[in-house]
Protein backbone atom coordinates (compact mmCIF):
# COMPACT_ATOMS: atom_id res chain seq x y z
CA UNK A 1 0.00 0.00 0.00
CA UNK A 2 1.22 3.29 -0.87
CA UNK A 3 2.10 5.91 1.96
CA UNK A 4 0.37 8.31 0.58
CA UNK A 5 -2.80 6.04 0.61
CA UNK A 6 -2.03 5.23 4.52
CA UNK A 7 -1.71 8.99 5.44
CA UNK A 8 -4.80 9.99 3.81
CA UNK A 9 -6.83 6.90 5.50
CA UNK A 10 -5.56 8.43 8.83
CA UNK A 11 -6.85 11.30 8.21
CA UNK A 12 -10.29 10.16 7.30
CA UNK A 13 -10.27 8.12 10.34
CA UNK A 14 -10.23 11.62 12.67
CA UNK A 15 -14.10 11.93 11.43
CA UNK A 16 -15.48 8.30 12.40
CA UNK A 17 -16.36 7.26 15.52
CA UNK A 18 -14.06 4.21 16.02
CA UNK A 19 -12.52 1.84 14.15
CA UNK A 20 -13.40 -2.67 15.56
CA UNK A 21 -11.79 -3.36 18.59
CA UNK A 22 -8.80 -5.46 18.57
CA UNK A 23 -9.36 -9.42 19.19
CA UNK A 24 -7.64 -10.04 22.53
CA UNK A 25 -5.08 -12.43 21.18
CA UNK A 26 -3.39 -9.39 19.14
CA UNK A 27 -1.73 -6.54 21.31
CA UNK A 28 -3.73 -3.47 21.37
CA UNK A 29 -2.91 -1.26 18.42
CA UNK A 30 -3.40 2.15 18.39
CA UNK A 31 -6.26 3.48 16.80
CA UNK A 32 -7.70 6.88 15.79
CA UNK A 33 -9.46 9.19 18.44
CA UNK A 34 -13.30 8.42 18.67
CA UNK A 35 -15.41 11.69 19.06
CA UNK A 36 -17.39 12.30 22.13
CA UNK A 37 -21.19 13.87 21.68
CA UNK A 38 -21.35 17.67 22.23
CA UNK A 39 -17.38 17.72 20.47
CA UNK A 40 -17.90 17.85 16.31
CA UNK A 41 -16.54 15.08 14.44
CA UNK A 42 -15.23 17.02 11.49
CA UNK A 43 -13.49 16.12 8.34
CA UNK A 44 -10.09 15.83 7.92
CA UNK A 45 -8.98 19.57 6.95
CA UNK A 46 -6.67 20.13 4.11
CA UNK A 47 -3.73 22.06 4.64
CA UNK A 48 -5.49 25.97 4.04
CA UNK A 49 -7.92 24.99 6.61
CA UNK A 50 -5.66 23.72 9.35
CA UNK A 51 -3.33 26.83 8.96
CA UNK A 52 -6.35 29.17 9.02
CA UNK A 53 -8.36 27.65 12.10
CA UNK A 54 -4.97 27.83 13.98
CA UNK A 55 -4.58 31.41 12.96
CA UNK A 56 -8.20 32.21 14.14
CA UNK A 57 -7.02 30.23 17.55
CA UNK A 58 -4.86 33.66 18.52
CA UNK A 59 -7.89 35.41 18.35
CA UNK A 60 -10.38 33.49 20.50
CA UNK A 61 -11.70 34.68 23.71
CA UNK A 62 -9.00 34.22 26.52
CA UNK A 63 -12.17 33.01 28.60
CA UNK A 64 -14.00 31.27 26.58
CA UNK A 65 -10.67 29.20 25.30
CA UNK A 66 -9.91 28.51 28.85
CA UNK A 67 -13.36 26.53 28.97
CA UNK A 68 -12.75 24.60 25.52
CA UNK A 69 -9.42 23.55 26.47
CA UNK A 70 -10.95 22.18 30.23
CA UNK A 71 -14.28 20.40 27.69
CA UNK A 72 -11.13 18.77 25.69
CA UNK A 73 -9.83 17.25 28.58
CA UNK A 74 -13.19 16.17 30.45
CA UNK A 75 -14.20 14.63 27.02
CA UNK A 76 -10.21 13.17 26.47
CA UNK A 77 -10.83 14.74 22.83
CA UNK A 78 -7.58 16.49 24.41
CA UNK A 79 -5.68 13.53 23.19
CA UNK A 80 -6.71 13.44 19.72
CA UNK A 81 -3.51 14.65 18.49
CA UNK A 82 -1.57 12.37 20.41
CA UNK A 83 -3.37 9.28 19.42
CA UNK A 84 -3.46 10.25 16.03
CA UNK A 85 0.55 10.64 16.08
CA UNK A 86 0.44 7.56 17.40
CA UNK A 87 -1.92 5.71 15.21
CA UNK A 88 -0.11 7.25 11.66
CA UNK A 89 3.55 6.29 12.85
CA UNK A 90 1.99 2.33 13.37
CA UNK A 91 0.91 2.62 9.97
CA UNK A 92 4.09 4.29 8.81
CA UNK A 93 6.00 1.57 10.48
CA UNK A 94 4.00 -1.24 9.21
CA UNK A 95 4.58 0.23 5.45
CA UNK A 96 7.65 0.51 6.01
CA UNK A 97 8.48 -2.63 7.71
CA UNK A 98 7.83 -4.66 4.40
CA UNK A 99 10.41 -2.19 2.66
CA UNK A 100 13.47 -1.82 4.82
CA UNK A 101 15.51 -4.08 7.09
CA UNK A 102 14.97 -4.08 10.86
CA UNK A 103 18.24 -2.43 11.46
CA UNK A 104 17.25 0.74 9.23
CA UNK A 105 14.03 0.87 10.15
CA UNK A 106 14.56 1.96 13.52
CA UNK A 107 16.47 4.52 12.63
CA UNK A 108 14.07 5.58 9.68
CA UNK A 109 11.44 5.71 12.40
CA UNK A 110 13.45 7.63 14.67
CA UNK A 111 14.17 10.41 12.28
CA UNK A 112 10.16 9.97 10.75
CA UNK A 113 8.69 10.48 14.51
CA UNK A 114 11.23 13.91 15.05
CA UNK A 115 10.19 15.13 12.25
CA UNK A 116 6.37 14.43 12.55
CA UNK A 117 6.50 16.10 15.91
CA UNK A 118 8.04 19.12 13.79
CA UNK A 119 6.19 19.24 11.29
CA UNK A 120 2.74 18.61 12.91
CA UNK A 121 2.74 19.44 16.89
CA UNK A 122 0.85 18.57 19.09
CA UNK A 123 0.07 21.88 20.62
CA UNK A 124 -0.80 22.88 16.75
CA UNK A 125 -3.44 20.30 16.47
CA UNK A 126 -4.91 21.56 20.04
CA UNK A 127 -5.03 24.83 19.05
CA UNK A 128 -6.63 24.41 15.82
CA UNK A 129 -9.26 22.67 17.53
CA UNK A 130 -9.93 25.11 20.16
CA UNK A 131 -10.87 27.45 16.95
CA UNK A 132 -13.02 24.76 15.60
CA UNK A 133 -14.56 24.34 18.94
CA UNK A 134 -14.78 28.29 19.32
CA UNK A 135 -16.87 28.56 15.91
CA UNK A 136 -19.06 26.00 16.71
CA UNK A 137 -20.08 26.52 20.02
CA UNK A 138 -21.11 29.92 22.72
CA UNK A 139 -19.53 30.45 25.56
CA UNK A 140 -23.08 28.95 27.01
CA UNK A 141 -23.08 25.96 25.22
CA UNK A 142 -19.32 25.09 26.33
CA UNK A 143 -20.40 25.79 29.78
CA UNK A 144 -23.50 23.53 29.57
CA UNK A 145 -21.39 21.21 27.88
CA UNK A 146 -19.02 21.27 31.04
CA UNK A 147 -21.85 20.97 33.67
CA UNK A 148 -22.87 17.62 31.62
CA UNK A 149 -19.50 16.12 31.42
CA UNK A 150 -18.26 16.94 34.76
CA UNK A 151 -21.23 15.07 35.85
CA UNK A 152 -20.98 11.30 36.88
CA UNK A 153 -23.81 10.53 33.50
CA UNK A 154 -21.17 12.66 31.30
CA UNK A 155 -18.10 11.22 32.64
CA UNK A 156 -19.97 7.53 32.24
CA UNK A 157 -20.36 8.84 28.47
CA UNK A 158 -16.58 9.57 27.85
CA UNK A 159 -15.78 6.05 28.67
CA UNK A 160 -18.83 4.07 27.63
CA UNK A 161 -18.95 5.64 23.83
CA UNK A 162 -16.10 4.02 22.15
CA UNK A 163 -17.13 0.88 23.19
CA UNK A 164 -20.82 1.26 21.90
CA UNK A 165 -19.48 2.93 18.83
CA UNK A 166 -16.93 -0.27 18.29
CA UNK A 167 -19.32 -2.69 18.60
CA UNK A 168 -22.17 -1.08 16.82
CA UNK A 169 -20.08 -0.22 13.73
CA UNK A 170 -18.69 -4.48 14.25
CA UNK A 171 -22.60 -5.74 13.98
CA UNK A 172 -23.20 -2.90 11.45
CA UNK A 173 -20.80 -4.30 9.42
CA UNK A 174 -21.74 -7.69 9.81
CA UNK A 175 -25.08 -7.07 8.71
CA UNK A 176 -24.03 -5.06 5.60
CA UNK A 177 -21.71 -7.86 4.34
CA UNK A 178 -23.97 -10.67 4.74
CA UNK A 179 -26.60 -8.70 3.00
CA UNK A 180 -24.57 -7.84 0.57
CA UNK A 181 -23.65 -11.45 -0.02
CA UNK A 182 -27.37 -12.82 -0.05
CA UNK A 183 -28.39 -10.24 -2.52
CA UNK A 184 -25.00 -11.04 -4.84
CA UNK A 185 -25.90 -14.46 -4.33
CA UNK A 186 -29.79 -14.23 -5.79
CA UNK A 187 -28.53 -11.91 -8.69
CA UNK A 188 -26.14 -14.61 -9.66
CA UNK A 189 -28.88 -16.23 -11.69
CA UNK A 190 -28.99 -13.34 -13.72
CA UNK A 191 -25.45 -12.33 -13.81
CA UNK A 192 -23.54 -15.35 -14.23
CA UNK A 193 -19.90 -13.87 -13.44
CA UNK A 194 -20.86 -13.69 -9.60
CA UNK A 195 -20.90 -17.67 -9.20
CA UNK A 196 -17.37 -17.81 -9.60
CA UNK A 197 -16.77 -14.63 -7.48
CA UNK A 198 -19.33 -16.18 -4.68
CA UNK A 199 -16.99 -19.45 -4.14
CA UNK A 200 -16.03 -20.48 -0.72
CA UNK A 201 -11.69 -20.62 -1.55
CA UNK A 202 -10.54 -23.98 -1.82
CA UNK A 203 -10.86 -26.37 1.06
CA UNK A 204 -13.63 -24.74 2.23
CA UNK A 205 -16.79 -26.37 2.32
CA UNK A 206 -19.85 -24.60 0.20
CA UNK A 207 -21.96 -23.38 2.53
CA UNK A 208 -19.90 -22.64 5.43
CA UNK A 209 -20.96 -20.08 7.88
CA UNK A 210 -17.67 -17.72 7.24
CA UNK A 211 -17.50 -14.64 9.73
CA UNK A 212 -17.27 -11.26 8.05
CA UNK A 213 -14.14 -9.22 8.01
CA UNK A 214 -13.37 -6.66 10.18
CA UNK A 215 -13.19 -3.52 9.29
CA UNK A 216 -9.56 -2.37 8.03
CA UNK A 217 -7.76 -1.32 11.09
């Protein structure tokens, strides 16, 4: 896969809500930030857009920027940019991996994480979403939004959410592709081509109750 198709699949991930949780017989990988309700879950931004919301950061209210920054952390959307440094170096290194031998790639990743911290901050990222966060919301809706989260339901939120977000999009998919599978499978009368395409691979028995894929992680 080419880097420039990993990048730009990390930076769709920012706008979904989680990606399926890791079976427990794999470590835990790191995966990209899941949004919290009351926080926007916006599109990746393009380079303009990033430079101008963290040029519109300068100017937000010292008050009211106080109060986003405290809603980041009570929400852990605070973390975004570090788990999203975290989850495009994995799929840096994993790219890589396949391309250069263990001895340079630790020093390719060395130099690739200094320079990622250069060249996209964390404190950048954090500002640019305090603007974001500052055009979206009043002052009164940040505070409501604080009362909520600083209350035992809100904080239950923060930590309940990705899991109901994982597992809904894991029986979402489920459903989809076995839909979409029973509805290839009826057409394949009239569209011959899709009997070969439908065929369990070899060994496998016709028939056989195969589990969907997970999403791409």
């Amino acid at each position: 896969m080419k880097l420039r198709t990993i990048l730009l699949a990390a930076a769709l991930a920012i706008g979904t809500p989680a990606l399926a949780q890791t079976p427990s017989s794999t470590p835990p990988q790191p995966k990209p930030p899941a949004h919290q309700p009351g926080v926007l879950a916006h599109p990746a931004a393009s380079p303009d857009q990033a430079q101008g919301a963290s040029a519109t950061a300068d100017k937000v209210d010292p008050a009211k920027e106080q109060a986003i920054r405290h809603l980041m952390d009570l929400t852990e959307s605070s973390k975004m940019a570090q788990d999203l440094n975290a989850y495009v170096t994995k799929q840096v290194r994993d790219a890589m991996g396949q391309a250069l031998p263990a001895d340079k790639l630790s020093k390719f990743m060395q130099t690739f994480a200094e320079k990622l911290d250069s060249a996209a901050p964390a404190s950048a990222i954090t500002d640019a979403t305090v603007s974001i966060y500052a055009q979206s919301f009043s002052m009164e809706d940040i505070q409501g939004l604080i009362q909520f989260y600083e209350s035992p339901l809100g904080q239950r939120v923060v930590k309940q959410l990705p899991h109901v977000a994982q597992e809904s999009q894991r029986v979402g998919v489920q459903m989809e592709q076995k839909g979409a599978l029973a509805v290839l499978r009826d057409m394949s009368t009239e569209y011959p081509e899709l009997k070969s395409m439908l065929e369990p691979p070899a060994g496998e028995a016709p028939g056989a109750d195969r589990s969907p894929a997970e999403p791409a992680k």
